[in-house]
C-alpha atoms as a PDB file:
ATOM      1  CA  UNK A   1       0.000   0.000   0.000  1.00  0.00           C
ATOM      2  CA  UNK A   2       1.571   3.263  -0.996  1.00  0.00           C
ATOM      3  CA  UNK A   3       1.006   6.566   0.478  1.00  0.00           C
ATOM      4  CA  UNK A   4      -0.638   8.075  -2.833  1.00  0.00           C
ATOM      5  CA  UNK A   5      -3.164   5.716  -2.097  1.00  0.00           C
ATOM      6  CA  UNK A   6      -4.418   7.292   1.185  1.00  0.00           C
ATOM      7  CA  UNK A   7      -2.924  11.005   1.245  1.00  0.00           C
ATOM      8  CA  UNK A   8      -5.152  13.691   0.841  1.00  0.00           C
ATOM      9  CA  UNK A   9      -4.346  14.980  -2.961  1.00  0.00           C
ATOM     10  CA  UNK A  10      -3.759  18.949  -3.533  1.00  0.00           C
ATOM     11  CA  UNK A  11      -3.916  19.862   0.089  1.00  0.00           C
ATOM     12  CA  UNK A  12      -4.940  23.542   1.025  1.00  0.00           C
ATOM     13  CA  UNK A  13      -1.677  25.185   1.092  1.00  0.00           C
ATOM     14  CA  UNK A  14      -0.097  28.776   2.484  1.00  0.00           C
ATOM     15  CA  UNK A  15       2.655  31.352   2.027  1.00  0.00           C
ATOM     16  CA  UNK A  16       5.263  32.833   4.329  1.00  0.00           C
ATOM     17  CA  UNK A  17       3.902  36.055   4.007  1.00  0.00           C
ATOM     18  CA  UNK A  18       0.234  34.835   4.563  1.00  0.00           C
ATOM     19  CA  UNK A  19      -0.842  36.662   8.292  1.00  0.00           C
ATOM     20  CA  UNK A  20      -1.566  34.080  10.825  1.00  0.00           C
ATOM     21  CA  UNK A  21      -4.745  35.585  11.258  1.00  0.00           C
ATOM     22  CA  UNK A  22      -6.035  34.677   7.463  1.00  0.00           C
ATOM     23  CA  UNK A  23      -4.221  31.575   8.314  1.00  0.00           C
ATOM     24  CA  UNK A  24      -6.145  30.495  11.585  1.00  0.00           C
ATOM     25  CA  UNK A  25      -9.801  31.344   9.799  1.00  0.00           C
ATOM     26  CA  UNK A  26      -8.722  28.839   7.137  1.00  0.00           C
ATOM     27  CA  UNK A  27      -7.769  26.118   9.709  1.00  0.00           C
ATOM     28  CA  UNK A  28     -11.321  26.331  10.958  1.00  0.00           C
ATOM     29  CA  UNK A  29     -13.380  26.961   7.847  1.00  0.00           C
ATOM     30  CA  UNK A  30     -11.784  24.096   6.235  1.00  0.00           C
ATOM     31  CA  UNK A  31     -11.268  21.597   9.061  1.00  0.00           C
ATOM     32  CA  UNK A  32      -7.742  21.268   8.737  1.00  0.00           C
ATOM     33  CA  UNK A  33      -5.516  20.772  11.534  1.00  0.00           C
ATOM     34  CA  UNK A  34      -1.988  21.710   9.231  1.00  0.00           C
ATOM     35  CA  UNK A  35      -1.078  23.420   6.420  1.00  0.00           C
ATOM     36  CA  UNK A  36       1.810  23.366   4.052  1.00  0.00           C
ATOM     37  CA  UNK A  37       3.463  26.714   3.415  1.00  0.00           C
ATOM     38  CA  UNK A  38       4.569  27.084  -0.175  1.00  0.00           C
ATOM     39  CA  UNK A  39       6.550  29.870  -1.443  1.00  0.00           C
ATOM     40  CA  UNK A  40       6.088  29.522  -5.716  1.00  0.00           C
ATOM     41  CA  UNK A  41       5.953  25.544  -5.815  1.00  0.00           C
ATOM     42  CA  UNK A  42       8.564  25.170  -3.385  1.00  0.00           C
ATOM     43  CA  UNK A  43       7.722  23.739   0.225  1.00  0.00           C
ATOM     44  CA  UNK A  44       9.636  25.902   2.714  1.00  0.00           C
ATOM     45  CA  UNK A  45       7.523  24.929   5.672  1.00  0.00           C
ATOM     46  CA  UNK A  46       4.710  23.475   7.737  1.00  0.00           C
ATOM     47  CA  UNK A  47       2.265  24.815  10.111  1.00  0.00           C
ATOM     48  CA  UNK A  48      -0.296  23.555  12.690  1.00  0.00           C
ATOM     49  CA  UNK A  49      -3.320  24.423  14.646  1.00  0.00           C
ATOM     50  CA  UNK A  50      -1.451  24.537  17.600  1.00  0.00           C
ATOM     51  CA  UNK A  51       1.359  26.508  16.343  1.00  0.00           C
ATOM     52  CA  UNK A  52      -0.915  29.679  15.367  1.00  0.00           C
ATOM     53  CA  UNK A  53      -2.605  29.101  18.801  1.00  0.00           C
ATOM     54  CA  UNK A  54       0.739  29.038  20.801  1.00  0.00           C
ATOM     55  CA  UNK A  55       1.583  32.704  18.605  1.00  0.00           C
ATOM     56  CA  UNK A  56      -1.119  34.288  19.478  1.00  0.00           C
ATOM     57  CA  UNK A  57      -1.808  36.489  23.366  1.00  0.00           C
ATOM     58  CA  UNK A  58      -3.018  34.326  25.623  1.00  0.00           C
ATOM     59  CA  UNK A  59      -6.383  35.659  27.447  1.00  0.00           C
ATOM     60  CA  UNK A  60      -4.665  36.843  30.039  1.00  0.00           C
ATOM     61  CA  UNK A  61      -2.829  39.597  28.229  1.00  0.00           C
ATOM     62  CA  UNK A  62      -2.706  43.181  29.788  1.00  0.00           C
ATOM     63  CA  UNK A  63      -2.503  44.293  25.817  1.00  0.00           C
ATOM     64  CA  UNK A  64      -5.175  46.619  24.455  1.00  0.00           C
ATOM     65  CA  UNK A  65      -7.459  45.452  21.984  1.00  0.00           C
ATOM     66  CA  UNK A  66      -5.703  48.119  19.546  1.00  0.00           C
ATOM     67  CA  UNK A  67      -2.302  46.463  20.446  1.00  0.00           C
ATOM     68  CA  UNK A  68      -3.630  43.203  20.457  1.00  0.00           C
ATOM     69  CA  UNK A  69      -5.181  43.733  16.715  1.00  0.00           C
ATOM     70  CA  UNK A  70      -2.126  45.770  15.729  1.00  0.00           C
ATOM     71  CA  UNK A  71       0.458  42.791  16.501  1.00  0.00           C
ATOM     72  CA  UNK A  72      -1.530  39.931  15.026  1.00  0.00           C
ATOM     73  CA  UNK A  73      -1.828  42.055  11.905  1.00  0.00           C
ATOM     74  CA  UNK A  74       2.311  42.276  11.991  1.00  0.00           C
ATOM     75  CA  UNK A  75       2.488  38.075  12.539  1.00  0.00           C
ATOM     76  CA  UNK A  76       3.044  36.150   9.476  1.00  0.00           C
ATOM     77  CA  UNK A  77       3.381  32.762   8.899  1.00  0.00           C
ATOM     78  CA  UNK A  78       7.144  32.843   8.698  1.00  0.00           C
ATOM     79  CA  UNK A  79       7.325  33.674  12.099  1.00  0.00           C
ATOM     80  CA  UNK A  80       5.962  30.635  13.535  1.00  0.00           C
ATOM     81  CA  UNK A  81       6.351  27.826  10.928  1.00  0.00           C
ATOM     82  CA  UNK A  82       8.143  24.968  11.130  1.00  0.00           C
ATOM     83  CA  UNK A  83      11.474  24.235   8.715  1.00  0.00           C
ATOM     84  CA  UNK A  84      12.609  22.005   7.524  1.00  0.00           C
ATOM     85  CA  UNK A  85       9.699  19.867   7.079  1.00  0.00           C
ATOM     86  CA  UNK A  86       9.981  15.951   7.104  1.00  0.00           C
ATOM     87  CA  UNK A  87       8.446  14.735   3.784  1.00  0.00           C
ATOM     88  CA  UNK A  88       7.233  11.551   1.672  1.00  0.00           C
ATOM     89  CA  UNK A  89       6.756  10.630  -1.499  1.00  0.00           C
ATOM     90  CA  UNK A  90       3.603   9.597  -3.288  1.00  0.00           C
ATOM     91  CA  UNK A  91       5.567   6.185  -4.306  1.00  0.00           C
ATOM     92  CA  UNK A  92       6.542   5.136  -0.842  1.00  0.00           C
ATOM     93  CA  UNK A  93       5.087   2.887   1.507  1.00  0.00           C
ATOM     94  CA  UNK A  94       2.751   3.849   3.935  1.00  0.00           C
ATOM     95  CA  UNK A  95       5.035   1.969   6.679  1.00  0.00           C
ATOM     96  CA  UNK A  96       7.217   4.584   6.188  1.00  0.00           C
ATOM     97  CA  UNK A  97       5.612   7.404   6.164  1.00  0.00           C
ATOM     98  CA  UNK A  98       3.869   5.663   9.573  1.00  0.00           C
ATOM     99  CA  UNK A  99       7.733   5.019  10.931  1.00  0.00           C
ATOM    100  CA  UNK A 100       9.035   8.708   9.745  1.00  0.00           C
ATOM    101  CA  UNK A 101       5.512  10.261  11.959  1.00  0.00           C
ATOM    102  CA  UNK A 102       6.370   7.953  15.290  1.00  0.00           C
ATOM    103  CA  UNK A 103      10.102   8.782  15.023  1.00  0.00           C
ATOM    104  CA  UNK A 104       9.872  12.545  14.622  1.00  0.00           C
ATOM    105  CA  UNK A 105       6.614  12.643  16.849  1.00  0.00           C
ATOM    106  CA  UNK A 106       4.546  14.141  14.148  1.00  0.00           C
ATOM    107  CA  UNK A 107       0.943  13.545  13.240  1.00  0.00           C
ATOM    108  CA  UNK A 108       1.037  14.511   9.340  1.00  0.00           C
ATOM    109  CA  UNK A 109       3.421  14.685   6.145  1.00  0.00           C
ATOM    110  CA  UNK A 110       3.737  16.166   3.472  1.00  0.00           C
ATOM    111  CA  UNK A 111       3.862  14.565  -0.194  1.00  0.00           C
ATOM    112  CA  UNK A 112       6.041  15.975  -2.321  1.00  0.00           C
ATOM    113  CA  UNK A 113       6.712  14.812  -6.224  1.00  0.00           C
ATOM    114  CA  UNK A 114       9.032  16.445  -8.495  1.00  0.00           C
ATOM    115  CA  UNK A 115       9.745  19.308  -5.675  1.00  0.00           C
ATOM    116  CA  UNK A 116       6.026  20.260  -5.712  1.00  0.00           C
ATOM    117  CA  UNK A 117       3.157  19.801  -3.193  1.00  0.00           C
ATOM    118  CA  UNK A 118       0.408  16.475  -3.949  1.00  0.00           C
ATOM    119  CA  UNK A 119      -0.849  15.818  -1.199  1.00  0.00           C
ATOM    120  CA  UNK A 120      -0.585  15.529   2.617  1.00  0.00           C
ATOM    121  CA  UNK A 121      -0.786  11.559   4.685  1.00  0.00           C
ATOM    122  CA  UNK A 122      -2.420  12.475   8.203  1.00  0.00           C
ATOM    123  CA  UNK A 123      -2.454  10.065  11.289  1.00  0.00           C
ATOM    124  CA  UNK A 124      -6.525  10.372   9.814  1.00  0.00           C
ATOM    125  CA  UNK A 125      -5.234   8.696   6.662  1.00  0.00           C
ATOM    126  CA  UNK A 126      -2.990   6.158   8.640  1.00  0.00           C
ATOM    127  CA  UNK A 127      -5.987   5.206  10.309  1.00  0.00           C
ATOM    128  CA  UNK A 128      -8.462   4.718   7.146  1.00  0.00           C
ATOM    129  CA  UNK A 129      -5.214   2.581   6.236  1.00  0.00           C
ATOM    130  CA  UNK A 130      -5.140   0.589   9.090  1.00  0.00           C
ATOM    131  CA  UNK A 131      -8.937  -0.444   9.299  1.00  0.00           C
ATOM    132  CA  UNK A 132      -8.295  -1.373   5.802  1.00  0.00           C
ATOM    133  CA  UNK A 133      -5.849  -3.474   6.080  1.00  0.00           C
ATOM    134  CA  UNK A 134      -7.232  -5.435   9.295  1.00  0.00           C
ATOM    135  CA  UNK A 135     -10.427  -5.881   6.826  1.00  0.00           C
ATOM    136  CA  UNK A 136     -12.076  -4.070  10.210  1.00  0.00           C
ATOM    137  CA  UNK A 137     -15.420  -3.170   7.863  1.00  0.00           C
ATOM    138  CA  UNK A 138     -15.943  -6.762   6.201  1.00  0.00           C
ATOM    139  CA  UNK A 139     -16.951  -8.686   9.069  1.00  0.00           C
ATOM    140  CA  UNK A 140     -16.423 -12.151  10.327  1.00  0.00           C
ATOM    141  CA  UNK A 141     -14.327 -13.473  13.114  1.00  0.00           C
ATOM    142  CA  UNK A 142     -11.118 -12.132  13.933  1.00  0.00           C
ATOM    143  CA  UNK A 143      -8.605 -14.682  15.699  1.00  0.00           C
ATOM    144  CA  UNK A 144      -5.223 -14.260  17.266  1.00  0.00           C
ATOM    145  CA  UNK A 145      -2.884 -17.028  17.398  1.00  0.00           C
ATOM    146  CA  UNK A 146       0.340 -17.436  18.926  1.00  0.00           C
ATOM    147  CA  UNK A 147       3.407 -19.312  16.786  1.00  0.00           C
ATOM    148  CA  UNK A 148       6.477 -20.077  16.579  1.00  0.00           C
ATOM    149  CA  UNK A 149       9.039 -17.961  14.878  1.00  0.00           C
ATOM    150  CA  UNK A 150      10.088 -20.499  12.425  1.00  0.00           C
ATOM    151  CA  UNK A 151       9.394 -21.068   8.384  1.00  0.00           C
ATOM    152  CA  UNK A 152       6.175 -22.808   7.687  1.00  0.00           C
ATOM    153  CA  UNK A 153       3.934 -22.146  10.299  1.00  0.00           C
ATOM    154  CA  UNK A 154       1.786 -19.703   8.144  1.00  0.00           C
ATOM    155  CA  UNK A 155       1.108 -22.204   5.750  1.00  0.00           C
ATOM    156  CA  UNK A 156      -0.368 -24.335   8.060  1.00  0.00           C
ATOM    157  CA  UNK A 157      -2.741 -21.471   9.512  1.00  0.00           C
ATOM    158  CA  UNK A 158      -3.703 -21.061   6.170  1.00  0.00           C
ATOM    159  CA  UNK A 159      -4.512 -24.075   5.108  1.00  0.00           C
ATOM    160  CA  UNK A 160      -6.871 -24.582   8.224  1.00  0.00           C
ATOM    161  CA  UNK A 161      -8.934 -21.828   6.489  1.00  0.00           C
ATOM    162  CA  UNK A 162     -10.627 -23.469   4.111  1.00  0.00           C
ATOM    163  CA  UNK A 163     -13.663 -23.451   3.173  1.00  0.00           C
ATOM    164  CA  UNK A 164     -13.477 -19.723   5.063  1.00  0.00           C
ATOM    165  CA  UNK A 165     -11.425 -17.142   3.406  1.00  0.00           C
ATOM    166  CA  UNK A 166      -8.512 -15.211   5.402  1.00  0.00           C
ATOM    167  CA  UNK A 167      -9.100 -11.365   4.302  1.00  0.00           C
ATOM    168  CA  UNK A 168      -6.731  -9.608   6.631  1.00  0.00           C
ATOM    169  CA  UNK A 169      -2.965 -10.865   8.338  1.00  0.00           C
ATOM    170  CA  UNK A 170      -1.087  -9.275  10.711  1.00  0.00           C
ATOM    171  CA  UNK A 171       1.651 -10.463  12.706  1.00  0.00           C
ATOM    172  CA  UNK A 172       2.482  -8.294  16.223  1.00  0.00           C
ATOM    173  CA  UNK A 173       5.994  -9.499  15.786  1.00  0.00           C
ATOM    174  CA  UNK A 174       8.416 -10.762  17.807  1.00  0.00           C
ATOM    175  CA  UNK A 175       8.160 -11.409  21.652  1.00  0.00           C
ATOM    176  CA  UNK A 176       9.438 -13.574  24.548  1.00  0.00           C
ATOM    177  CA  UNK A 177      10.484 -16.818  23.430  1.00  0.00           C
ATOM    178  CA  UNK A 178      11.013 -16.173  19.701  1.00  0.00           C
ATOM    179  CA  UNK A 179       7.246 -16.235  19.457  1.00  0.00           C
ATOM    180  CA  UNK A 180       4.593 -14.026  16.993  1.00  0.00           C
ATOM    181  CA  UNK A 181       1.376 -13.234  17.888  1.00  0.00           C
ATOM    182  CA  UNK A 182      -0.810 -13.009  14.404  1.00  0.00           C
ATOM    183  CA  UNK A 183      -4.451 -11.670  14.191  1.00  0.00           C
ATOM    184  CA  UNK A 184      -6.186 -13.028  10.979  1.00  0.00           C
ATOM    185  CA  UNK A 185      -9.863 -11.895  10.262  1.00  0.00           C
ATOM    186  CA  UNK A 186     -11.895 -14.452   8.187  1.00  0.00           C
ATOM    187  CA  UNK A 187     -15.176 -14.699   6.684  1.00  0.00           C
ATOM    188  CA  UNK A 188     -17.581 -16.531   4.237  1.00  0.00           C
ATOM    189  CA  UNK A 189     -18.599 -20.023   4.973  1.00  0.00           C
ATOM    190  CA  UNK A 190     -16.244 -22.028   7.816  1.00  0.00           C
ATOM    191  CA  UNK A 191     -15.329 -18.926   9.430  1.00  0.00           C
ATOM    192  CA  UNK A 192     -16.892 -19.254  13.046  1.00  0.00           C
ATOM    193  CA  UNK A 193     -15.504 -22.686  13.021  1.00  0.00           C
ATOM    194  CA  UNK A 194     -11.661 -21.689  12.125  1.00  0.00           C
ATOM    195  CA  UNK A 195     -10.911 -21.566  15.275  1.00  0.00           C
ATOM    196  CA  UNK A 196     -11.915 -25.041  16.011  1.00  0.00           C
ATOM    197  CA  UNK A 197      -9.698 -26.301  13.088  1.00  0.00           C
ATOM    198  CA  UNK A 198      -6.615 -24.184  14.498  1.00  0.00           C
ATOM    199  CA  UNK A 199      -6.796 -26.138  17.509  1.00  0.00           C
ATOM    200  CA  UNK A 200      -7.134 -29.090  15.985  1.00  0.00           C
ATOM    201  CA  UNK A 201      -3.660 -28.959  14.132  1.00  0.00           C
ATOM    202  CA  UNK A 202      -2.474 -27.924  17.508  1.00  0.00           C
ATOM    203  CA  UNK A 203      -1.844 -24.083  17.346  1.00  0.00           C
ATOM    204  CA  UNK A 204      -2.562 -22.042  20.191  1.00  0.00           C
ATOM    205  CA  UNK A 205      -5.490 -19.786  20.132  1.00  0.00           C
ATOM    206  CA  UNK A 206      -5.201 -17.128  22.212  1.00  0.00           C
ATOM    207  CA  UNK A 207      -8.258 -15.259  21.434  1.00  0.00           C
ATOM    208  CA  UNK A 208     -11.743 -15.129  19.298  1.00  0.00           C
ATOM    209  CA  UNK A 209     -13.799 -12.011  18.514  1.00  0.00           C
END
C-alpha cells in the first residue's frame, strides 16, 4: 500500500507572508488541523493548529485590543512555521511514512513529487489505512494465534482456512520466546468454526472475537 493511495491529494496550502490571522480562519473553515506553506511551488515549511494558537496572546494579556489587533496584523506565517519539514513521497510505503511520523513525533506529512506539493498523509489517513488493512469493515471473526518464529507455520494457519477465506494478516511481531502473535480476520462459509480447526492442528489460540 503506498502513500498516494491514502494522502489527501492537492492539500490547502499557504505562504510565508500569509498573516496568521487569514491563516487560523482557514484552519477552521476548512477543518484542517496543518497546512503546508509554499513559497512559488517550493515547500519551505509546515504549520499547525497549535502553532498559530501558541503565537497568538493568551487571554490573560494586559494588551489593548488596539495592540492586540495591531500585533496579530504584523504576525506572518514565517514567524511561527516549522522548517525544515519531514516529507514523503507519493511512491513510498505507507510503513514509512507511519515510521518517519512515530520517530519525529509528528501527526502529518507532506507529499512531495518532483519538488512540488500532492498531497498531505495524516495520522486520519494512517488510520483509514489501518482499518483497511485489518479488513475491520468486512466482518467475520477475527482470531489471534500465537506461533512459533520459524518457516512454515503460516502455511499451516492457512490451510486450516478453508472453506473460510482469510481477508486480513497481521503479525504483532516478535516477543518472549522467539514467538509471533498473528491476528487473521476471516469470513464466508467455515469462518466461526476456524478456530476449532486451528486447535485441531495444535496451534494455540489465544483469542476469538
Amino acid at each position: 500500500m503506498l502513500v498516494s493511495e491514502w494522502m489527501t491529494k492537492n492539500p490547502q496550502t499557504v505562504s510565508s507572508k500569509t498573516p496568521v490571522m487569514e491563516a487560523m480562519q482557514m484552519l477552521r473553515s476548512g477543518g484542517y488541523r496543518r497546512l503546508p506553506v509554499v513559497d512559488g511551488s517550493a515547500l519551505v515549511g509546515i504549520v499547525t493548529d497549535k502553532d498559530l494558537k501558541d503565537a497568538t496572546p493568551s487571554r490573560a494579556t494586559t494588551l489593548s485590543v488596539y495592540e492586540l489587533n495591531y500585533l496579530l496584523s504584523k504576525l506572518t506565517i514565517r514567524d511561527v512555521m516549522k522548517s525544515p519539514v519531514i516529507t514523503v513521497s507519493p511512491n513510498d510505503p505507507v510503513e514509512r511514512a507511519a515510521l518517519l511520523m512515530e520517530e519525529h513525533k509528528i501527526s502529518g506529512l507532506p507529499v512531495i513529487e518532483n519538488d512540488q506539493v500532492v498531497g498531505i498523509f495524516t495520522i486520519t489517513d494512517m488510520l483509514r489505512t489501518f482499518v483497511a488493512v485489518l479488513g475491520l469493515r468486512e466482518g467475520g471473526t477475527r482470531v489471534t494465534v500465537d506461533l512459533p518464529d520459524e518457516p512454515g507455520v503460516l502455511a499451516e494457519v492457512a490451510n486450516a482456512a478453508a472453506p473460510a477465506n482469510i481477508v486480513a494478516a497481521v503479525t504483532a511481531g516478535v516477543h518472549e520466546g522467539q514467538r509471533r502473535e498473528l491476528v487473521l480476520r476471516v469470513t464466508g462459509e467455515g469462518s466461526e468454526s476456524f478456530p476449532q480447526r486451528l486447535k485441531e492442528k495444535g496451534i494455540d489460540v489465544l483469542d476469538v472475537h
